[in-house]
N, C-alpha and C. Protein backbone atom coordinates (compact mmCIF):
# COMPACT_ATOMS: atom_id res chain seq x y z
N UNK A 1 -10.92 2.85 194.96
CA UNK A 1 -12.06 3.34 195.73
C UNK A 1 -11.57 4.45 196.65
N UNK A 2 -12.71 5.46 196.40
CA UNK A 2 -11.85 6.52 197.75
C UNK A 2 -12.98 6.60 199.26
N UNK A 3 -11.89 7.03 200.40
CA UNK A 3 -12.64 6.98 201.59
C UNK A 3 -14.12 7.34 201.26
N UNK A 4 -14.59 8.46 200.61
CA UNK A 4 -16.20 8.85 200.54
C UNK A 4 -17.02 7.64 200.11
N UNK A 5 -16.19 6.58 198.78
CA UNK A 5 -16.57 5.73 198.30
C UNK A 5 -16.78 4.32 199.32
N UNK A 6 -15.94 4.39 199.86
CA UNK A 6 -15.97 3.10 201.12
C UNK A 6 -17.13 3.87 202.14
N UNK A 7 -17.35 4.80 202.42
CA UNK A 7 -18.60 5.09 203.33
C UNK A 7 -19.78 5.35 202.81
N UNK A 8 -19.71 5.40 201.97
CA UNK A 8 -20.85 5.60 200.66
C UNK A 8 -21.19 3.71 200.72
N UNK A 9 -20.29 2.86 200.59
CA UNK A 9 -20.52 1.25 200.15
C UNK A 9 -21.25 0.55 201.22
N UNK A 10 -21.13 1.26 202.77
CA UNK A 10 -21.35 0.57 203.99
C UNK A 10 -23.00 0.35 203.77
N UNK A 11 -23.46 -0.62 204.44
CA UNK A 11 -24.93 -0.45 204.72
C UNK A 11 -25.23 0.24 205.81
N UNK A 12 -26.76 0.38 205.74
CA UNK A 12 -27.24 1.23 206.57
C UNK A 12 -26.93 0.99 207.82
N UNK A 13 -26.94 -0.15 208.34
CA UNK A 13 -26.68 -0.96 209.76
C UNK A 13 -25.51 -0.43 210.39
N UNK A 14 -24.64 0.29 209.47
CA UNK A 14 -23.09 0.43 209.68
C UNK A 14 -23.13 2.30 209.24
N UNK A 15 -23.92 2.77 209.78
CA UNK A 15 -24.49 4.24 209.78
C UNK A 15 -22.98 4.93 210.56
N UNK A 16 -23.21 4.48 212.06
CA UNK A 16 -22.43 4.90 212.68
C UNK A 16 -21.00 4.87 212.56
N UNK A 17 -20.51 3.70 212.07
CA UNK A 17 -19.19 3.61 211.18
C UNK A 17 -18.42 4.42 210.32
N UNK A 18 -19.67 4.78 209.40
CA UNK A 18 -19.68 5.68 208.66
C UNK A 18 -19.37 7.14 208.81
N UNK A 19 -20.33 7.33 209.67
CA UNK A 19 -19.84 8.99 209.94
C UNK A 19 -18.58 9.02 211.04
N UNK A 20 -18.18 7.84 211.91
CA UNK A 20 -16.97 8.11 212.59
C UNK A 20 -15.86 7.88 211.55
N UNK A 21 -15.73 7.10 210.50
CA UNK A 21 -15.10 7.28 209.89
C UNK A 21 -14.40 8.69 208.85
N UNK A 22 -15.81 9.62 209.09
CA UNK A 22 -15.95 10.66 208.03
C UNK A 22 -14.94 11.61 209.43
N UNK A 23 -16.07 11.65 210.46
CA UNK A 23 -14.80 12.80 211.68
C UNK A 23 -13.58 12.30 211.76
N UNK A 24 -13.08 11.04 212.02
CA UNK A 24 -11.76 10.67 212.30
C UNK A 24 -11.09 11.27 210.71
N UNK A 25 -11.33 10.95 210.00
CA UNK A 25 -10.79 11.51 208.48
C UNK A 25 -9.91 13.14 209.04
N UNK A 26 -11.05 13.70 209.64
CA UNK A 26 -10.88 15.72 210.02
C UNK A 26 -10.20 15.30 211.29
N UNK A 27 -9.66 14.78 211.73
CA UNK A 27 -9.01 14.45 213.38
C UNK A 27 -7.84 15.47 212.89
N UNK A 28 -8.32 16.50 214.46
CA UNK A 28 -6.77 17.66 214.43
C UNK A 28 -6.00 17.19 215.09
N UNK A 29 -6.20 16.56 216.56
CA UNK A 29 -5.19 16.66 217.69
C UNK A 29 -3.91 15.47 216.94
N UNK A 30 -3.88 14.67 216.21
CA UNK A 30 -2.23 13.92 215.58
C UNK A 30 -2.45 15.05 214.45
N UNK A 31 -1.01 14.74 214.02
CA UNK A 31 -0.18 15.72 212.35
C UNK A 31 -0.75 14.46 211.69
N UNK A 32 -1.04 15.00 210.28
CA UNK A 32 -1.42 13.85 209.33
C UNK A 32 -0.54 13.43 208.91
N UNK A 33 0.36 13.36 209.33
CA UNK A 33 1.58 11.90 209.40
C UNK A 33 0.82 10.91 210.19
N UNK A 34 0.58 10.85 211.31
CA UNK A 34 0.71 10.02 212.21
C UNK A 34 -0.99 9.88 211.77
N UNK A 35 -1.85 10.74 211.97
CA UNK A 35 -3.61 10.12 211.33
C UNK A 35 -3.10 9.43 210.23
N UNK A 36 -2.81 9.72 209.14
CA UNK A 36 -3.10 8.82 208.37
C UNK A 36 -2.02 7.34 208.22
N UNK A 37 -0.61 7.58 208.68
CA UNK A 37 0.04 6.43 209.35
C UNK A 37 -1.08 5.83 209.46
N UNK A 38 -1.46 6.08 210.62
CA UNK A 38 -2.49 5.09 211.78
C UNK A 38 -3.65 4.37 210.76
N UNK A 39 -4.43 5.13 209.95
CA UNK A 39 -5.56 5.00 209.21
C UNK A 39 -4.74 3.32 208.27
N UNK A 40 -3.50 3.99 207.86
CA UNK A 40 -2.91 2.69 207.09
C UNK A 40 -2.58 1.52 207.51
N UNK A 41 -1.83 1.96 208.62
CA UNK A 41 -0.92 0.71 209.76
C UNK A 41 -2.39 0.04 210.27
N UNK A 42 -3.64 0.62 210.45
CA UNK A 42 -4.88 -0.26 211.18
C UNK A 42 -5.43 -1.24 209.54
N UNK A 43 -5.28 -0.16 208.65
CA UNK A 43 -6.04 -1.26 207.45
C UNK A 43 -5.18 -2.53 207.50
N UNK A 44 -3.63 -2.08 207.00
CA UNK A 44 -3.37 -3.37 206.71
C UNK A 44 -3.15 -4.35 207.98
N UNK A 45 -3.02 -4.18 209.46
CA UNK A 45 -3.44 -5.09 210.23
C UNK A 45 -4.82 -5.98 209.78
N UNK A 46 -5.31 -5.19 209.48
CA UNK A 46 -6.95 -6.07 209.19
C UNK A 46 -6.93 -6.59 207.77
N UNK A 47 -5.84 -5.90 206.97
CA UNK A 47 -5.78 -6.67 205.08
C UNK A 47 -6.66 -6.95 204.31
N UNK A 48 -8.24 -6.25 204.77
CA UNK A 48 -9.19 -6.27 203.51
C UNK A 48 -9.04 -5.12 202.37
N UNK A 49 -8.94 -6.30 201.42
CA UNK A 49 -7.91 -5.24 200.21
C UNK A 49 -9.21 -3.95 199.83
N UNK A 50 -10.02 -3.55 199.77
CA UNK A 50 -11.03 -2.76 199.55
C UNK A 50 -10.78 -1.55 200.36
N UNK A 51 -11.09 -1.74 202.04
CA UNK A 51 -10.13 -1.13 202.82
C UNK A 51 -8.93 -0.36 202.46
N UNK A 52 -8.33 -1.34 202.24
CA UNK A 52 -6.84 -0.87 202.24
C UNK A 52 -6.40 -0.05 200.96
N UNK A 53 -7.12 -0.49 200.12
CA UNK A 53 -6.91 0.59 198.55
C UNK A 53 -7.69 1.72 198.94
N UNK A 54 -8.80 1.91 199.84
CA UNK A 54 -9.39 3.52 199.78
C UNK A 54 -8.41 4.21 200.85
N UNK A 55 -7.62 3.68 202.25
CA UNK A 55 -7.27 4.26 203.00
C UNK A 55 -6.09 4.85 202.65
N UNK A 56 -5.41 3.94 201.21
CA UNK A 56 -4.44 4.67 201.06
C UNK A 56 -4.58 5.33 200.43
N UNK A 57 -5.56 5.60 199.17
CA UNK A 57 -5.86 6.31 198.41
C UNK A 57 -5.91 7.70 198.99
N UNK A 58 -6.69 7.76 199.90
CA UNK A 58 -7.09 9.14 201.00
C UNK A 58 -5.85 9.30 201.64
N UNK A 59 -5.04 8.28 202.41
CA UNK A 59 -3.68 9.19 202.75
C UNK A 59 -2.65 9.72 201.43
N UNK A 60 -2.48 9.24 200.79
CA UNK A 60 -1.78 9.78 199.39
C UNK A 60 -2.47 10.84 199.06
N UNK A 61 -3.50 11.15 199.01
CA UNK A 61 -4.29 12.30 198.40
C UNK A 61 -4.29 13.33 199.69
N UNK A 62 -3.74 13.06 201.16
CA UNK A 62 -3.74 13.97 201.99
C UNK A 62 -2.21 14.34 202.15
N UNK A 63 -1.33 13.49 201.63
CA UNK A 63 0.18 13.99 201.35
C UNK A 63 0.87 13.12 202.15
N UNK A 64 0.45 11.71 202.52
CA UNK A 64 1.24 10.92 203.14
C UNK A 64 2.47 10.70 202.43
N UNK A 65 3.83 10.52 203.05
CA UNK A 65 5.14 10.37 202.19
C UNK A 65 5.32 8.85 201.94
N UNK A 66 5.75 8.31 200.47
CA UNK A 66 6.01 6.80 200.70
C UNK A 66 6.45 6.37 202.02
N UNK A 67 7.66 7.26 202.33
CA UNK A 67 8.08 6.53 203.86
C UNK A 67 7.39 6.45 204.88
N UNK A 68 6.84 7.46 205.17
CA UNK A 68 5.75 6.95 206.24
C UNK A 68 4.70 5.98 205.74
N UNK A 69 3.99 5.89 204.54
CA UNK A 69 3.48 4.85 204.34
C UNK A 69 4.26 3.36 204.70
N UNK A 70 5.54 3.18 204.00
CA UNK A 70 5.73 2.45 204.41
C UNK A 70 6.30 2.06 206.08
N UNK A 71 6.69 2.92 206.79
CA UNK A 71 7.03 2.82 208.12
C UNK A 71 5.36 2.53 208.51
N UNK A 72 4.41 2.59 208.37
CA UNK A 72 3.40 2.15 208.75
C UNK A 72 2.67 1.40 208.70
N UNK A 73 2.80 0.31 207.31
CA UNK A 73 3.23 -1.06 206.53
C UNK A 73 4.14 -1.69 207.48
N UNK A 74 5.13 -1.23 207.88
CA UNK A 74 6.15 -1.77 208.15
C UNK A 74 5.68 -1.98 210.00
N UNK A 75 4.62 -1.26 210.61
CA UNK A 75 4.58 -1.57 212.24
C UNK A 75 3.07 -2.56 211.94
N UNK A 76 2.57 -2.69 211.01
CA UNK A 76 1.55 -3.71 210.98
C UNK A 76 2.09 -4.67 210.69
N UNK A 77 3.49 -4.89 210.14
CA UNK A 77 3.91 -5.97 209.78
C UNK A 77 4.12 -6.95 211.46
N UNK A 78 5.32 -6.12 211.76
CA UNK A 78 6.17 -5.99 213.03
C UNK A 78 5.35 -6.80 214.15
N UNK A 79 4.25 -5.90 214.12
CA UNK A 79 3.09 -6.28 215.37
C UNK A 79 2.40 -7.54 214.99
N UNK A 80 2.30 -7.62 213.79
CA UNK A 80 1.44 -8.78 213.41
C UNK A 80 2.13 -10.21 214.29
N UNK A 81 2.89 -10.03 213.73
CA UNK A 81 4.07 -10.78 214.61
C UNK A 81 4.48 -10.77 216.30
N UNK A 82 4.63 -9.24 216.69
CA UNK A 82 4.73 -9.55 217.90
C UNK A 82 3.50 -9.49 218.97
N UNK A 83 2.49 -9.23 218.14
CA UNK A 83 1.10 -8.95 219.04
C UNK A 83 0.87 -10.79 219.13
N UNK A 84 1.02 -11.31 218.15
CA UNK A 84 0.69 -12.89 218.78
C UNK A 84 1.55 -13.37 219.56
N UNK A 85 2.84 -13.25 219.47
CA UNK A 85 3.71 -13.76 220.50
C UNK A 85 3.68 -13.00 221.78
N UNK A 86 3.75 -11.60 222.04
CA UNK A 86 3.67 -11.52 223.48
C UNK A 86 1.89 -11.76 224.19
N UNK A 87 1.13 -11.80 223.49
CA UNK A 87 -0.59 -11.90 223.76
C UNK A 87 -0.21 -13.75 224.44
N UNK A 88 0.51 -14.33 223.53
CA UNK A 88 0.50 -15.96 223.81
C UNK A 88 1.38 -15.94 225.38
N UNK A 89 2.14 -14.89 225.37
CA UNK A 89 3.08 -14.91 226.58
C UNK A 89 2.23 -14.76 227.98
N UNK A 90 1.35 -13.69 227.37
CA UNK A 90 0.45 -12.99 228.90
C UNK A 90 -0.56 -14.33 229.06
N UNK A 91 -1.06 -14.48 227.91
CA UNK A 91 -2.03 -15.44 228.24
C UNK A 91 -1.65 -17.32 228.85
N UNK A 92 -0.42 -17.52 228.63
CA UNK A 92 -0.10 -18.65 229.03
C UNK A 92 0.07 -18.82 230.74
N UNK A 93 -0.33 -20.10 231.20
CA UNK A 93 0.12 -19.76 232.84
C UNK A 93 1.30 -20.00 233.47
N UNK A 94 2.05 -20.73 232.28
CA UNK A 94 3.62 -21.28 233.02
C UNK A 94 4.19 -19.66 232.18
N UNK A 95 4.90 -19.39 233.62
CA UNK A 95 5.50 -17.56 233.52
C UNK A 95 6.94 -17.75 233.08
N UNK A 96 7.53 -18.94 232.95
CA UNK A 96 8.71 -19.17 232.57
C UNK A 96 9.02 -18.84 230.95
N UNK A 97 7.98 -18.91 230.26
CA UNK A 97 8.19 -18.16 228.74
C UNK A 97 8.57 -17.35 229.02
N UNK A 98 8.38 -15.84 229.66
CA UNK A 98 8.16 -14.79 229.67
C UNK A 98 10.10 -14.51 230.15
N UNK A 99 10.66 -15.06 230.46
CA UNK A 99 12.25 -15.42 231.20
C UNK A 99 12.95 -15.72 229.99
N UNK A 100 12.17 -16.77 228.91
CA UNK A 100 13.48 -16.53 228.04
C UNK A 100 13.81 -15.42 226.87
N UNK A 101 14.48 -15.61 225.83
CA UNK A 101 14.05 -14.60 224.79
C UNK A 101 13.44 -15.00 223.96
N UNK A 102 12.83 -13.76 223.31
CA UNK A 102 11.99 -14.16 221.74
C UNK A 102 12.81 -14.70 220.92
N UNK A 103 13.90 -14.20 220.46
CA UNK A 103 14.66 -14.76 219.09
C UNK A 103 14.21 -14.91 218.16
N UNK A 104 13.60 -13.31 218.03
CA UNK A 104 12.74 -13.36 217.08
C UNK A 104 13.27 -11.53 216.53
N UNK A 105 13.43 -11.14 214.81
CA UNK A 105 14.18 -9.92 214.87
C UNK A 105 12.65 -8.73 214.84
N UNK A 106 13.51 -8.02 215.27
CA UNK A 106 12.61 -7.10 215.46
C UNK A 106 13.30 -5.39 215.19
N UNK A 107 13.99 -5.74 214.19
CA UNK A 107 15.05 -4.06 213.74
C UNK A 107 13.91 -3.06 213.66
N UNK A 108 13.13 -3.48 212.79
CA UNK A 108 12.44 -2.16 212.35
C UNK A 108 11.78 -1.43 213.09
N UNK A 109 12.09 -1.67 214.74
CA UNK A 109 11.05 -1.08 215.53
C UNK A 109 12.61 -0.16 216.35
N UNK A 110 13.76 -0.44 216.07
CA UNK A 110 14.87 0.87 216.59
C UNK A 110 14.98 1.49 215.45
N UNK A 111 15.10 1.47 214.43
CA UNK A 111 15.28 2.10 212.96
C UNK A 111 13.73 2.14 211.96
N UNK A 112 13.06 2.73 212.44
CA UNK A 112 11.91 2.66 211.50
C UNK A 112 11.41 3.55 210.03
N UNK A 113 12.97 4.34 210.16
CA UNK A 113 12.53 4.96 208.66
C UNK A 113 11.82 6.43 208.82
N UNK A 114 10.88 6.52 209.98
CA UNK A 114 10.57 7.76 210.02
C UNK A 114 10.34 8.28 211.33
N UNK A 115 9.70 9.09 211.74
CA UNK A 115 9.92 9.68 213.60
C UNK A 115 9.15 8.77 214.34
N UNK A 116 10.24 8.70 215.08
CA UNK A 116 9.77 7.12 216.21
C UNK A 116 8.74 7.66 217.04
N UNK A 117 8.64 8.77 217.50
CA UNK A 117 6.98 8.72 218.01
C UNK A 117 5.71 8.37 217.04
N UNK A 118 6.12 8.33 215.84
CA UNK A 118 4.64 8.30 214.53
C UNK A 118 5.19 6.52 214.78
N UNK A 119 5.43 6.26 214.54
CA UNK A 119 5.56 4.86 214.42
C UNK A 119 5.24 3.96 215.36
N UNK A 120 5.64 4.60 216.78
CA UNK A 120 5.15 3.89 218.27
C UNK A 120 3.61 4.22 218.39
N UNK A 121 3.09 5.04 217.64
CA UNK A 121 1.35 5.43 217.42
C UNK A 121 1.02 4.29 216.97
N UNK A 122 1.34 3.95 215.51
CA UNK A 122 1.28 3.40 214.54
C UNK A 122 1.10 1.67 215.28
N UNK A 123 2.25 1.47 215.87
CA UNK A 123 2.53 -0.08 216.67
C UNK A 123 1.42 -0.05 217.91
N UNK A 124 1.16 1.20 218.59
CA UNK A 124 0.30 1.24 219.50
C UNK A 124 -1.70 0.64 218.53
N UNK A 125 -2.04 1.33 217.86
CA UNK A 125 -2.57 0.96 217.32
C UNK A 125 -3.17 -0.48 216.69
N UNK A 126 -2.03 -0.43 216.00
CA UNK A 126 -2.26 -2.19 215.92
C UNK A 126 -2.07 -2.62 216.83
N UNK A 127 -1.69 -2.69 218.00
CA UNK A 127 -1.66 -3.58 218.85
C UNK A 127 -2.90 -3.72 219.85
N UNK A 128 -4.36 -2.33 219.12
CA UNK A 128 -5.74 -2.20 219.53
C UNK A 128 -6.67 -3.18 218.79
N UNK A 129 -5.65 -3.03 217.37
CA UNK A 129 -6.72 -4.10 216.26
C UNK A 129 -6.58 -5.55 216.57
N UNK A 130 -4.85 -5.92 217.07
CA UNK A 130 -4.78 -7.05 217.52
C UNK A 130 -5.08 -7.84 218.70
N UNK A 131 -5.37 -6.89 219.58
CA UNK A 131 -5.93 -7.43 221.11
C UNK A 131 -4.75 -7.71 221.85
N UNK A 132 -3.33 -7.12 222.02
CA UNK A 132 -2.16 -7.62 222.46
C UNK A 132 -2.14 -6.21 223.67
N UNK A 133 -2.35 -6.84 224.87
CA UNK A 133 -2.47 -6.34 226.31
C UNK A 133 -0.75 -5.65 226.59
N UNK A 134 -0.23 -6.46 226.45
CA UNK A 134 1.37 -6.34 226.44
C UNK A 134 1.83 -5.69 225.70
N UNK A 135 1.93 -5.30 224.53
CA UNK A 135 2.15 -4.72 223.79
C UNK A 135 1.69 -3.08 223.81
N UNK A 136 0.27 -3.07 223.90
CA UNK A 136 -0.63 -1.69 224.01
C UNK A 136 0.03 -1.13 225.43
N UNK A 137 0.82 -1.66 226.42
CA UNK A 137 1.24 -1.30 227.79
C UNK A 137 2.17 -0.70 226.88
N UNK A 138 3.25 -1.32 226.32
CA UNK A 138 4.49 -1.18 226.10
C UNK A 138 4.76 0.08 225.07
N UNK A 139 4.14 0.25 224.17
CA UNK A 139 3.94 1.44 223.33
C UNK A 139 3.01 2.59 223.76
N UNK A 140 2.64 2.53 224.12
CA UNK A 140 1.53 3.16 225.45
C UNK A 140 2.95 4.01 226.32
N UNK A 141 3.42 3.22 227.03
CA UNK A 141 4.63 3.45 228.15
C UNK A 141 5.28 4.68 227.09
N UNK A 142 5.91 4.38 226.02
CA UNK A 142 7.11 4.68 224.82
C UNK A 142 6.45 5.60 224.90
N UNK A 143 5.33 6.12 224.43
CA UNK A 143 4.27 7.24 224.29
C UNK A 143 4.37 8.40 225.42
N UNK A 144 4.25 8.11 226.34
CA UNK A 144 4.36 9.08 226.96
C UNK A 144 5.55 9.24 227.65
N UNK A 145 6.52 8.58 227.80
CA UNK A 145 7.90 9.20 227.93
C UNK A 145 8.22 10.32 226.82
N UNK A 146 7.72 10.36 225.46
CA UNK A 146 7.82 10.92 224.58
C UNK A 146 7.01 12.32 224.33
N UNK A 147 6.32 12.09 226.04
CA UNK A 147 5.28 13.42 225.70
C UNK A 147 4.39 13.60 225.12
N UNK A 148 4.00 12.68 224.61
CA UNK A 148 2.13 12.30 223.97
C UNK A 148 1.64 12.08 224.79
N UNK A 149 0.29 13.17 224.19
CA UNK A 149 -1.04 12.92 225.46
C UNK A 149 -1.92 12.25 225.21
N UNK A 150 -2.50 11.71 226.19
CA UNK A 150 -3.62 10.92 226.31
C UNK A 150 -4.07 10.94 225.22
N UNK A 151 -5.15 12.09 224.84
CA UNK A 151 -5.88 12.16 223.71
C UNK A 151 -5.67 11.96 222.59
N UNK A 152 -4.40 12.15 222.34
CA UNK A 152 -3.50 11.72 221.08
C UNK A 152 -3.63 10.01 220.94
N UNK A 153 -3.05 9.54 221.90
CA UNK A 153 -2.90 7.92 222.12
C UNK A 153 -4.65 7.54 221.87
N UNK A 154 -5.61 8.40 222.40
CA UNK A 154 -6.87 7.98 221.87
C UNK A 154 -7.22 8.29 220.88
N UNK A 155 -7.06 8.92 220.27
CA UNK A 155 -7.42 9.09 218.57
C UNK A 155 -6.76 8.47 218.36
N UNK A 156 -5.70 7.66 217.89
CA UNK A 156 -5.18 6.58 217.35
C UNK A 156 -5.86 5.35 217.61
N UNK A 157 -6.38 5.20 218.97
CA UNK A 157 -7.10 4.11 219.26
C UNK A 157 -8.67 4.08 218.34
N UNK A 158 -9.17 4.90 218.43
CA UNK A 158 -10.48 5.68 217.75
C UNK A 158 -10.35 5.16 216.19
N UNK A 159 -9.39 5.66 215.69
CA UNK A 159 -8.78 5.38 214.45
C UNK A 159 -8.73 3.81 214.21
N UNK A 160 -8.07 3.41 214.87
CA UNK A 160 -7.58 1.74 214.52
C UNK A 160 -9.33 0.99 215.04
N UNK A 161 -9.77 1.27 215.80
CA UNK A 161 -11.69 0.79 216.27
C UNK A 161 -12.33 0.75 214.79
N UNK A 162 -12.14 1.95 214.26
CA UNK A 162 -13.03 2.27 213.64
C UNK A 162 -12.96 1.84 211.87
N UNK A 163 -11.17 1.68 211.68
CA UNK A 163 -10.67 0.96 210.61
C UNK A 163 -11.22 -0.55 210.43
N UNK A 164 -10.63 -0.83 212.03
CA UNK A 164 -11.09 -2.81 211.76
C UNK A 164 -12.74 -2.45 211.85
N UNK A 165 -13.66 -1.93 212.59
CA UNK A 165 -15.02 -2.52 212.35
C UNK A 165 -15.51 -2.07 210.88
N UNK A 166 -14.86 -0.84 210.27
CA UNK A 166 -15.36 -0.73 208.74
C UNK A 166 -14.79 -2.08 208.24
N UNK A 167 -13.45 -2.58 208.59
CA UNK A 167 -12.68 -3.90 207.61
C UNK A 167 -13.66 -5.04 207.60
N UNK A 168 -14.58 -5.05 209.03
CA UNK A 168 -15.43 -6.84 209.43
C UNK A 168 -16.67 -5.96 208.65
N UNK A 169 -17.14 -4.65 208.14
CA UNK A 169 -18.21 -4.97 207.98
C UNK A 169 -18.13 -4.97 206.17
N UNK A 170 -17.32 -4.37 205.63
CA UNK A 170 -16.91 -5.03 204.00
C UNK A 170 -16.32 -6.45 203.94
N UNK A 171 -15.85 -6.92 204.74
CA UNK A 171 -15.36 -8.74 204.61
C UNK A 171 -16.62 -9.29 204.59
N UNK A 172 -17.69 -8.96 205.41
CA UNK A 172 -18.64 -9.50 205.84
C UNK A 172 -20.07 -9.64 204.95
N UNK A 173 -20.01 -8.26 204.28
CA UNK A 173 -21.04 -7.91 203.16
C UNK A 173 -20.32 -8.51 201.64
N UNK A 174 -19.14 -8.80 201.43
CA UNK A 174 -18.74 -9.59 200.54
C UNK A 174 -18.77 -10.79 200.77
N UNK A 175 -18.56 -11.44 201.75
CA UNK A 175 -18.37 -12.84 202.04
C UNK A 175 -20.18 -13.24 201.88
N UNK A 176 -20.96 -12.28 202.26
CA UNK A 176 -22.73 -12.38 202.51
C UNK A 176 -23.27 -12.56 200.69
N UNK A 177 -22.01 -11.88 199.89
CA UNK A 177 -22.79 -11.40 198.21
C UNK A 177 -22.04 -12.57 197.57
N UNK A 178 -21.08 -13.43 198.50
CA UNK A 178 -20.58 -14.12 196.88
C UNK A 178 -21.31 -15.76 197.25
């Protein structure tokens, strides 16, 4: 399925989805490394395979490199993982978790395969789809030591919004047809 085809599938109800999906597609202010990173790293946080076969379809067809595909595979993985554990950290009230260590690995986030600012987008991101407060600080922080602006960090956010509510509203219209 390609992106036109996934906005073409939405219902009417999901109008607005639709066409933010169509502008974020044309988003200048990131390199389409990092848009379509982001477009990928937000599908597969959300893993509706429909989704995820048009978004990559459209980044491959916009010249995404396997590696950044996969470095962006690879921070939805990462986060999946650490967006529940530090979210469980903030949200718990005994603060003594927060004192010991995770012990938990986490390589692919010093070595990620491709430019660590596209990738700290990428982790920033999912960590919008995942609801992880701690996390969105922490890559957020990485971000602009690195000299990314605001607006940048918000089109990624824009991006990852607009991935998961297209993902709940095809889970939702399939789960409604079968």
């Amino acid at each position: 399925m390609s992106l036109d085809a996934l906005r073409d599938s939405l219902p009417a109800y999901a109008k607005d989805l639709s066409l933010n999906l169509s502008s974020l597609a044309a988003e200048s202010l990131l390199s389409d490394q990092q848009k379509w990173g982001t477009f990928v790293a937000a599908a597969h946080a959300v893993g509706v395979p429909a989704v995820v076969k048009a978004i990559e379809a459209a980044a491959a067809a916009a010249g995404l490199t396997e590696e950044a595909k996969t470095g962006a595979k690879a921070a939805a993985a990462i986060m999946g993982m650490n967006n529940v554990y530090y979210r469980a950290l903030h949200l718990m009230k005994n603060q003594e978790y927060r004192t010991l260590p995770a012990k938990l690995r986490m390589n692919i986030i010093a070595n990620p395969g491709v430019e660590k600012t596209d990738f700290e987008l990428w982790c920033t991101a999912v960590s919008a789809v995942n609801g992880c407060g701690m996390c969105l600080d922490a890559h957020e922080e990485e971000l602009k030591k690195r000299g990314v602006p605001n607006v940048n960090i918000q089109a990624a956010l824009r991006i990852a919004a607009v991935v998961n509510a297209v993902s709940r509203v095809v889970a939702g219209e399939a789960a409604a047809a079968s």
